[in-house]
N, C-alpha and C. Protein backbone atom coordinates (compact mmCIF):
# COMPACT_ATOMS: atom_id res chain seq x y z
N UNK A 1 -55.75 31.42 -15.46
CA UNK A 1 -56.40 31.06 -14.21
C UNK A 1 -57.85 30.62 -14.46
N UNK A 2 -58.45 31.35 -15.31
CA UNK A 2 -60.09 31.16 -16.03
C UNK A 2 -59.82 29.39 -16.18
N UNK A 3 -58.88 29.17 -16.96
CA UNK A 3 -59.09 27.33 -17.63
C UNK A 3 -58.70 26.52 -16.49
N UNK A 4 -58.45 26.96 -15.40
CA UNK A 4 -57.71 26.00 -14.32
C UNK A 4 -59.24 26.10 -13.46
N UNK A 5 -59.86 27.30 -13.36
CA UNK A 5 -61.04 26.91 -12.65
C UNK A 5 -62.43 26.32 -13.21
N UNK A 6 -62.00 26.69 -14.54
CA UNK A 6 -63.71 25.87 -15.47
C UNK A 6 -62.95 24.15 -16.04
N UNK A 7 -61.97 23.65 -15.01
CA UNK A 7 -61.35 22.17 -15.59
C UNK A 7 -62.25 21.38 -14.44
N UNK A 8 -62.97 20.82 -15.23
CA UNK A 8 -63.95 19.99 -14.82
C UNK A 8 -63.31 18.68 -13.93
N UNK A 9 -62.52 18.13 -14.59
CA UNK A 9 -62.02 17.20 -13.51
C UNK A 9 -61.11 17.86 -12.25
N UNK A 10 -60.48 18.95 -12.25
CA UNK A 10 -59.99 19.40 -11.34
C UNK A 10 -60.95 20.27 -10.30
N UNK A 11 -61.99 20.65 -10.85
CA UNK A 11 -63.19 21.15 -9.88
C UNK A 11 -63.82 19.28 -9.32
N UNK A 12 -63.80 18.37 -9.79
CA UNK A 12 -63.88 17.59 -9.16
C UNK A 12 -63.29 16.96 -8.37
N UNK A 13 -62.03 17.06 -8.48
CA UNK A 13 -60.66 16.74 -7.24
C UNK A 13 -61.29 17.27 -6.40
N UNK A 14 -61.33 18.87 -6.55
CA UNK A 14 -61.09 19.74 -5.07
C UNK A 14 -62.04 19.61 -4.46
N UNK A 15 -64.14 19.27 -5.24
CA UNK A 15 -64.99 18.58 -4.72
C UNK A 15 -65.07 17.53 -3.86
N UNK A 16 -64.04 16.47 -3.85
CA UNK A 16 -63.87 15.14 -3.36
C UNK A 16 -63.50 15.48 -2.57
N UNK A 17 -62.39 16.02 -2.41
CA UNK A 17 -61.24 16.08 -1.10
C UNK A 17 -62.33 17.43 0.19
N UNK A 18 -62.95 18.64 -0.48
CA UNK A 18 -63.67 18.92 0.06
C UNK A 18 -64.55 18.02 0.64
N UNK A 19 -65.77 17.48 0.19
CA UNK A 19 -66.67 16.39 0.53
C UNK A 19 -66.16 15.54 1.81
N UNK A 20 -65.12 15.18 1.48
CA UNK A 20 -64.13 14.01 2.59
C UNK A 20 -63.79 14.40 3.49
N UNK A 21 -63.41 15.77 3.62
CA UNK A 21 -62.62 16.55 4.80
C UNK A 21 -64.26 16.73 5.85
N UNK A 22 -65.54 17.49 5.41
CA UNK A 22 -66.14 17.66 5.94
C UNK A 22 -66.69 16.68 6.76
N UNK A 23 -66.86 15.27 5.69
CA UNK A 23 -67.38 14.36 5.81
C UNK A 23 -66.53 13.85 7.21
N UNK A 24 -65.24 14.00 7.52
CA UNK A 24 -64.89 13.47 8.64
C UNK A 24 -64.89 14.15 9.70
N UNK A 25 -65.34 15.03 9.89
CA UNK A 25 -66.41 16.47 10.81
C UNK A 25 -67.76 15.71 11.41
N UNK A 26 -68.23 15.38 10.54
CA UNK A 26 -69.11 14.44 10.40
C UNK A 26 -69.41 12.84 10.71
N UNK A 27 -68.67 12.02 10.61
CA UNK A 27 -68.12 11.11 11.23
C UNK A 27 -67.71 10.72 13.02
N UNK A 28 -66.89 12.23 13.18
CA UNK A 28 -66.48 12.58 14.36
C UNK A 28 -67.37 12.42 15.17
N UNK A 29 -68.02 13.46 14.56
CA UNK A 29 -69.34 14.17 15.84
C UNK A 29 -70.52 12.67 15.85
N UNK A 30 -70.57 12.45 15.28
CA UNK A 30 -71.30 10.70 14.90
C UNK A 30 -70.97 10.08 16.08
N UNK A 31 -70.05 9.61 16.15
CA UNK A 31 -69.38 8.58 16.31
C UNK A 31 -68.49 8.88 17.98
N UNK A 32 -68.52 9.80 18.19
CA UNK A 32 -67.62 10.56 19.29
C UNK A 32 -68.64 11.52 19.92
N UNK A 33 -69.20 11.75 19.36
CA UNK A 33 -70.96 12.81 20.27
C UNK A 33 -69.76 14.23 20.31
N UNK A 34 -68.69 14.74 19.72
CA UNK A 34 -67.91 15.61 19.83
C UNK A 34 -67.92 16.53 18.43
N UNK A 35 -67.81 18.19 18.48
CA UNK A 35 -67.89 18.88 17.65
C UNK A 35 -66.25 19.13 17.12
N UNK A 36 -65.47 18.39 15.94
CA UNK A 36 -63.92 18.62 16.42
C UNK A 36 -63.50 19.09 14.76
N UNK A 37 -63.27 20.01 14.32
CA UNK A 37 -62.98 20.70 13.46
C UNK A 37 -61.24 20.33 12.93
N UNK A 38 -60.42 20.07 14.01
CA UNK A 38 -59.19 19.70 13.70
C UNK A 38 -58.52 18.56 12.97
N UNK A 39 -60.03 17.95 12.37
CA UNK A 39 -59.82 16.50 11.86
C UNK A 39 -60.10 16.84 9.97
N UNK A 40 -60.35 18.41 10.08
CA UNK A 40 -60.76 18.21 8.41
C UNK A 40 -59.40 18.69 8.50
N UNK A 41 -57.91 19.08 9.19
CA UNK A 41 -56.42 19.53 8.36
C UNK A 41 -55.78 18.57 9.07
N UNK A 42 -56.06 16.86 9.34
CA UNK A 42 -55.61 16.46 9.87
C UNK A 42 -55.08 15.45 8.87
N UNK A 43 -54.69 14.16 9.04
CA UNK A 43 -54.26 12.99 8.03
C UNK A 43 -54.99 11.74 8.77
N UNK A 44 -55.51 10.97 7.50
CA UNK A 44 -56.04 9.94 8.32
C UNK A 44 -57.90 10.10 8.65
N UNK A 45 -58.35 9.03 8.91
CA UNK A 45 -59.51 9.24 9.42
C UNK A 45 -60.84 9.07 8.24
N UNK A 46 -61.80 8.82 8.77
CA UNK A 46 -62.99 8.24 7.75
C UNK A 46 -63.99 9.24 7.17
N UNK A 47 -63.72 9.75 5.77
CA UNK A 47 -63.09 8.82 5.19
C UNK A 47 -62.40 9.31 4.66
N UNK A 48 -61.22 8.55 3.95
CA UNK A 48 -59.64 9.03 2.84
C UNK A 48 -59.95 9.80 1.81
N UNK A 49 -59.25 11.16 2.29
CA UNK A 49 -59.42 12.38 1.45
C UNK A 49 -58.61 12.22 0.01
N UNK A 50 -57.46 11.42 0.68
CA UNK A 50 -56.65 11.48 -0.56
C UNK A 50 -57.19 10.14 -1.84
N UNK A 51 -58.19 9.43 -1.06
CA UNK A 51 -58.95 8.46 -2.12
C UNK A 51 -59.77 9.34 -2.70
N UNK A 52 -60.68 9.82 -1.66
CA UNK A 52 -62.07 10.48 -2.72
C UNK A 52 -61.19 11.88 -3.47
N UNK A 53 -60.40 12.03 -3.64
CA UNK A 53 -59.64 13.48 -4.41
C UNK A 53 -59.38 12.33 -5.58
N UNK A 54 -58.44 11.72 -5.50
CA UNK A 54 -58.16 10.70 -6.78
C UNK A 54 -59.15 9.81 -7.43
N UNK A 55 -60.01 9.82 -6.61
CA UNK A 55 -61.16 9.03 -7.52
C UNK A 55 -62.01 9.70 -7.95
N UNK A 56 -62.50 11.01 -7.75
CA UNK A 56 -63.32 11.71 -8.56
C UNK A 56 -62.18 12.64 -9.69
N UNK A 57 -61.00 12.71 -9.46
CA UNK A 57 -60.45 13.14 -10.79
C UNK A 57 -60.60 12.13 -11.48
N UNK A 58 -60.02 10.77 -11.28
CA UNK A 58 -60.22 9.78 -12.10
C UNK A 58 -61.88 9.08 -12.75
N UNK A 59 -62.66 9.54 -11.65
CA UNK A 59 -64.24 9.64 -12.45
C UNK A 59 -64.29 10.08 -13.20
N UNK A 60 -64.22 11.99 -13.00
CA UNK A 60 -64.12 12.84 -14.03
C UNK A 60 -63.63 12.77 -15.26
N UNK A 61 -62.54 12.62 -15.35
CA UNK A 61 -61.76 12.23 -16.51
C UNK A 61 -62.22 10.91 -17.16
N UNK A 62 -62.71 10.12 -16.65
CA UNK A 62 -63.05 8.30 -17.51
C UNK A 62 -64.62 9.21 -18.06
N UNK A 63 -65.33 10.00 -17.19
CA UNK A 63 -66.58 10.41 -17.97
C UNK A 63 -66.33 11.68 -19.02
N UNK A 64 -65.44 11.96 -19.28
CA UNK A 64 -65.28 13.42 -19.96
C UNK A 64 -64.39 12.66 -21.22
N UNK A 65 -63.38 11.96 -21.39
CA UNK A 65 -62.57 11.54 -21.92
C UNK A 65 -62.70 9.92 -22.86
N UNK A 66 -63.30 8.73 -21.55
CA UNK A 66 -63.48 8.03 -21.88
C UNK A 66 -62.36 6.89 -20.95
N UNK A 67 -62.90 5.92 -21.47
CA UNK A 67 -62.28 4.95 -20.45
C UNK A 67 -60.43 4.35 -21.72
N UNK A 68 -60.81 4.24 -22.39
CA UNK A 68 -59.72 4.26 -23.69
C UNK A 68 -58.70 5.04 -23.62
N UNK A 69 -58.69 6.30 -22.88
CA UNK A 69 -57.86 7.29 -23.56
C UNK A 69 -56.47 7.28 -22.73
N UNK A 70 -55.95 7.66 -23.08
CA UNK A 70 -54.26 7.91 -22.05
C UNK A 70 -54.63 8.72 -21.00
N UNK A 71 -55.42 9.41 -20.78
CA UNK A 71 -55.51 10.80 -19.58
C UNK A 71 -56.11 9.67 -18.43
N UNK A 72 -57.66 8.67 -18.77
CA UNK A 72 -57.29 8.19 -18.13
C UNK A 72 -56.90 7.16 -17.60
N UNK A 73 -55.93 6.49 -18.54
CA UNK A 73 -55.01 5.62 -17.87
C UNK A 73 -53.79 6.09 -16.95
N UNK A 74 -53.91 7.27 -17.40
CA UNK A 74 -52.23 7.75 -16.29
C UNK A 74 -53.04 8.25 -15.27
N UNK A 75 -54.36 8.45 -15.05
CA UNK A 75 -55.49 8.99 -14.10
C UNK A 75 -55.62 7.66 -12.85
N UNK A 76 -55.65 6.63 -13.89
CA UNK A 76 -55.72 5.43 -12.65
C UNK A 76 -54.52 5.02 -11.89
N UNK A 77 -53.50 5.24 -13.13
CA UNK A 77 -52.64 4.34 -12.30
C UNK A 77 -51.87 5.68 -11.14
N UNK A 78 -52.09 7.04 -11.58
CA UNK A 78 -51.86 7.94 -10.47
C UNK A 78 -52.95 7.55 -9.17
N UNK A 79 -53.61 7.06 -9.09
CA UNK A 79 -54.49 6.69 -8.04
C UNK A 79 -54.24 5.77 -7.42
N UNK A 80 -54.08 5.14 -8.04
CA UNK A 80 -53.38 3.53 -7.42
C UNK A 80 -51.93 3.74 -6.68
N UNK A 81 -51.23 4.43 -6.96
CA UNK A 81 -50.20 4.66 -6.14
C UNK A 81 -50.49 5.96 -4.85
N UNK A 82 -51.25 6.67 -5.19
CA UNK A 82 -51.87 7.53 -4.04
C UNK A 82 -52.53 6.67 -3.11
N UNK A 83 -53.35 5.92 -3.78
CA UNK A 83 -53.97 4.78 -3.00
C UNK A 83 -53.29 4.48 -2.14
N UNK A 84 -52.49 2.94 -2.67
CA UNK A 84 -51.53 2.16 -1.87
C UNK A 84 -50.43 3.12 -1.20
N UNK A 85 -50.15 4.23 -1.03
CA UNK A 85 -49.45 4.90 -0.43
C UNK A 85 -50.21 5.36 1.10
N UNK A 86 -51.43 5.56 0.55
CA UNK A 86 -52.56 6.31 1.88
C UNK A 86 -52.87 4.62 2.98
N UNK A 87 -52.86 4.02 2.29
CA UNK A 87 -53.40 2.54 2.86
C UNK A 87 -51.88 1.55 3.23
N UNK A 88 -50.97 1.86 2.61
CA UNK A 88 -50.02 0.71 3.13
C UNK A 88 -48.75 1.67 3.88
N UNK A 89 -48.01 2.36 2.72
CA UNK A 89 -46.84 3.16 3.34
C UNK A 89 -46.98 3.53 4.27
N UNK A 90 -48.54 4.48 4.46
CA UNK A 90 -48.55 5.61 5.37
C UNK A 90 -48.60 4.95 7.42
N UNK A 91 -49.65 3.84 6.97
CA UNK A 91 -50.05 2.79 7.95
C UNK A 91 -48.95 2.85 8.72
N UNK A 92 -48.10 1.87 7.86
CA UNK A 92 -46.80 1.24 8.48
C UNK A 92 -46.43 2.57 9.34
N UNK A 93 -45.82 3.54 8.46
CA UNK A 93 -45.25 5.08 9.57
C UNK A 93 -45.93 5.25 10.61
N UNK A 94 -47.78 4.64 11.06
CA UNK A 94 -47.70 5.28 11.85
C UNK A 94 -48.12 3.84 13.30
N UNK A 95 -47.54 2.88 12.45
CA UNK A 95 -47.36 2.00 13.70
C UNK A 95 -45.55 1.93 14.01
N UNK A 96 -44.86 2.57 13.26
CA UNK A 96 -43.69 3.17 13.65
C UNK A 96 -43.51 3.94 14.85
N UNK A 97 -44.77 4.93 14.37
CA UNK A 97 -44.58 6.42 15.31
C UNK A 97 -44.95 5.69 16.79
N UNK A 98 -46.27 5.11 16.67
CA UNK A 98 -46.33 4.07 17.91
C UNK A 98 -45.64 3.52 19.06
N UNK A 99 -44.75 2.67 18.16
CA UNK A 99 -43.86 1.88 18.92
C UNK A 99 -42.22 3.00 19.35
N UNK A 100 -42.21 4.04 18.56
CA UNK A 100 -41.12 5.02 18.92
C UNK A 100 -41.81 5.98 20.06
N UNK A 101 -43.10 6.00 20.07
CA UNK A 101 -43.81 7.16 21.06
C UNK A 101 -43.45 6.05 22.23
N UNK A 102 -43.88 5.11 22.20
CA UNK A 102 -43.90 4.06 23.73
C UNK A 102 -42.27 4.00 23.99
N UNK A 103 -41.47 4.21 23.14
CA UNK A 103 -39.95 3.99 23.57
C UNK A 103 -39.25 4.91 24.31
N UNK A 104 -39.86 6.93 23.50
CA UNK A 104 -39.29 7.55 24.23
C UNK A 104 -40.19 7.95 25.52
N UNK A 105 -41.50 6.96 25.60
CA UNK A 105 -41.80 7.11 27.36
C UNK A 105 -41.09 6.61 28.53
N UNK A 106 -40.29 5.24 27.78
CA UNK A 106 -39.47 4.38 28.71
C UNK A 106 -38.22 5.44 28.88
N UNK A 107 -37.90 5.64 27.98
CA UNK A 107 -36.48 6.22 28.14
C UNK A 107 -36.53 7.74 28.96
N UNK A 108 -37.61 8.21 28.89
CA UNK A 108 -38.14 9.15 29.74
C UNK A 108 -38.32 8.61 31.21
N UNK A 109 -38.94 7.57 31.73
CA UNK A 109 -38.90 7.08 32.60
C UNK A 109 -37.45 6.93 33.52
N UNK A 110 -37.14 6.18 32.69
CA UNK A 110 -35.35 5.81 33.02
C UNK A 110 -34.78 6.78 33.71
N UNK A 111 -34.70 8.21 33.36
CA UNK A 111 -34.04 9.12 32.99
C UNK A 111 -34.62 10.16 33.89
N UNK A 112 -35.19 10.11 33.58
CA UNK A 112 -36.68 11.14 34.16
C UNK A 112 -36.03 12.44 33.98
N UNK A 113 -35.02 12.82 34.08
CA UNK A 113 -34.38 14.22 34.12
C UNK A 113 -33.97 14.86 32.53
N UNK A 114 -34.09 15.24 31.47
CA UNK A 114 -33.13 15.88 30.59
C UNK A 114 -33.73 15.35 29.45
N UNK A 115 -35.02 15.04 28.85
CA UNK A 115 -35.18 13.94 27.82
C UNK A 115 -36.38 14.72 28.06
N UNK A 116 -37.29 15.46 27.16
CA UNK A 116 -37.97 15.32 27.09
C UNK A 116 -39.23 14.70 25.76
N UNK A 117 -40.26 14.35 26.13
CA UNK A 117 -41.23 13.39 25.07
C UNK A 117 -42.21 14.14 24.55
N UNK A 118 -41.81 14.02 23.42
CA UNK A 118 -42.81 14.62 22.64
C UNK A 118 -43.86 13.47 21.68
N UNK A 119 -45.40 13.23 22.01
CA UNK A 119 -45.62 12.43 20.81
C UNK A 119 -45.63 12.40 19.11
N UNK A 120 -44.93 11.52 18.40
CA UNK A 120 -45.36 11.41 16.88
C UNK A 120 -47.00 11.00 16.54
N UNK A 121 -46.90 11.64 15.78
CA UNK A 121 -48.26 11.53 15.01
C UNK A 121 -48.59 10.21 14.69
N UNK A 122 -49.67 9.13 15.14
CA UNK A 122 -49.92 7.84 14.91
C UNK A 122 -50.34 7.26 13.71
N UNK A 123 -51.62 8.26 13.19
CA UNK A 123 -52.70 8.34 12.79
C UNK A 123 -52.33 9.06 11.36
N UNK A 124 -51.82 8.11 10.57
CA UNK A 124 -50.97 8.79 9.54
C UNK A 124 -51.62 8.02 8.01
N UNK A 125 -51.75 7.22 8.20
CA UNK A 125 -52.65 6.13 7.34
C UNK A 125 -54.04 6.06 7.11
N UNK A 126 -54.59 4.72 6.44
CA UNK A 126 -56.27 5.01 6.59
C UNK A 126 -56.00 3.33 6.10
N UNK A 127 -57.37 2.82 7.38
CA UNK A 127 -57.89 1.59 6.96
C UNK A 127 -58.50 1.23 5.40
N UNK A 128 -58.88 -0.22 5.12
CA UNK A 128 -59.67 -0.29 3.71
C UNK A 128 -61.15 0.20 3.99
N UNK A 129 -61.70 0.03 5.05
CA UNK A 129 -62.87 0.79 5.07
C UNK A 129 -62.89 2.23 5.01
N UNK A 130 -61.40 3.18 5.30
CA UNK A 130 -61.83 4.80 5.04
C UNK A 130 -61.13 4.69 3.65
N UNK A 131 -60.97 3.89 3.08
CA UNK A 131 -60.28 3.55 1.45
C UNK A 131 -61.41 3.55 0.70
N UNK A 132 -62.46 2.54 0.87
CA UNK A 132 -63.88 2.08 0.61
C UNK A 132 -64.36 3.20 0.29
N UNK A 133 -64.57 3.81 2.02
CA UNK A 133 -65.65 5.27 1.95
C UNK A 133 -64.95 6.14 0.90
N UNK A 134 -63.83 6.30 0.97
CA UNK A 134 -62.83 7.46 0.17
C UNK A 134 -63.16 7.37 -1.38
N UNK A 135 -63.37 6.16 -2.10
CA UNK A 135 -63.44 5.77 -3.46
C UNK A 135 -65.15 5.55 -3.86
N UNK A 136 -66.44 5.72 -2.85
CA UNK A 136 -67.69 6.01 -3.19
C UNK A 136 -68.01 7.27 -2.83
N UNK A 137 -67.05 8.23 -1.93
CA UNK A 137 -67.40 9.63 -2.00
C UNK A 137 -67.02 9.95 -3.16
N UNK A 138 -64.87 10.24 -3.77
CA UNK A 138 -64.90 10.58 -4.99
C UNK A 138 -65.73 9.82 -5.94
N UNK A 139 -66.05 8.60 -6.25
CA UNK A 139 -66.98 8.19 -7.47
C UNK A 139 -68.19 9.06 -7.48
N UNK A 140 -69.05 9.12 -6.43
CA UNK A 140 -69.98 10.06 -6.17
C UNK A 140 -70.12 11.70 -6.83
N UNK A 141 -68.91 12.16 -6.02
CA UNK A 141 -68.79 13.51 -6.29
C UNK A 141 -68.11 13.75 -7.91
N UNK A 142 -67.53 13.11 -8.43
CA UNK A 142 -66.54 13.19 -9.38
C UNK A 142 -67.93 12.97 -10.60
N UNK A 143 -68.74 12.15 -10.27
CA UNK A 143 -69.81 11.85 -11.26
C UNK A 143 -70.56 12.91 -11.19
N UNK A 144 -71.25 13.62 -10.02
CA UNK A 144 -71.81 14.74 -9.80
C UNK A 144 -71.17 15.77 -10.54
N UNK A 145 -70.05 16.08 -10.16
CA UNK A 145 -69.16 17.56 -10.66
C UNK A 145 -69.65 17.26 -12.47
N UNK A 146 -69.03 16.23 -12.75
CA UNK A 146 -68.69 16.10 -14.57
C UNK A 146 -70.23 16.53 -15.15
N UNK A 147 -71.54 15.81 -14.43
CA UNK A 147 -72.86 15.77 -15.07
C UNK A 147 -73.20 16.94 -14.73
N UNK A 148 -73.30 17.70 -13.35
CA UNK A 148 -73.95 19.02 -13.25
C UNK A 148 -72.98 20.45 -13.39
N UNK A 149 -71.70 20.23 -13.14
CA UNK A 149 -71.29 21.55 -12.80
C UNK A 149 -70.56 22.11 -14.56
């Protein structure tokens, strides 16, 4: 347990994704004049936790290791598919959930009796700008963790 908590790139993951979660606490209250706590266990939102987590492991590791080495090349290209998963897959699901939330209102309508609607979660994805923010928080923090901690 000692080597899992003195692993420098993995104290920088959990740095990033920390950093990001708060950071959209932060954002919120910015941006919304609202104090809303439910957005750091939420999915989605500015900026991408699951970028700045993968990009400061992948900092970490290119500064500890080197940019040459296998750790992190399987470091990037694990990012790149976390990436494009947080930014494209996830998106799409939640202009899915969208157009299925507006369907079972109609069919609720229709019906009105025996059906009831529950909404899906929309907000399942992240724009390239909480991609952006997501990949200069982890670069940030991931460079921080490796040099000071």
């Amino acid at each position: 347990m000692e080597a899992l908590l003195n692993n420098t790139p993995m104290k920088a993951a959990f740095f990033g994704f920390l950093v990001a979660q708060v950071l959209k606490i932060v954002v919120i209250l910015f941006v919304e004049r609202k104090l809303n706590f439910h957005v750091a266990a939420s999915t989605g939102g500015m900026p991408s936790s699951h970028t700045a987590t993968v990009t400061a492991l992948t900092t970490s590791i290119g500064m500890i290791h080197g940019l040459h080495s296998s750790m992190f090349a399987v470091s990037i290209v694990f990012s790149i598919v976390v990436i494009y998963d947080a930014v494209g897959i996830r998106q799409a699901a939640g202009k899915h959930a969208e157009i299925l939330n507006e369907m079972t209102l109609l069919i609720n309508e229709i019906f009105e009796h025996g059906f009831q609607h529950k909404d899906l979660k929309t907000l399942l994805g992240h724009t390239y700008p909480q991609v952006a923010a997501g990949m200069l928080v982890g670069s940030l923090i991931g460079a921080a963790v490796t040099t000071y901690l």
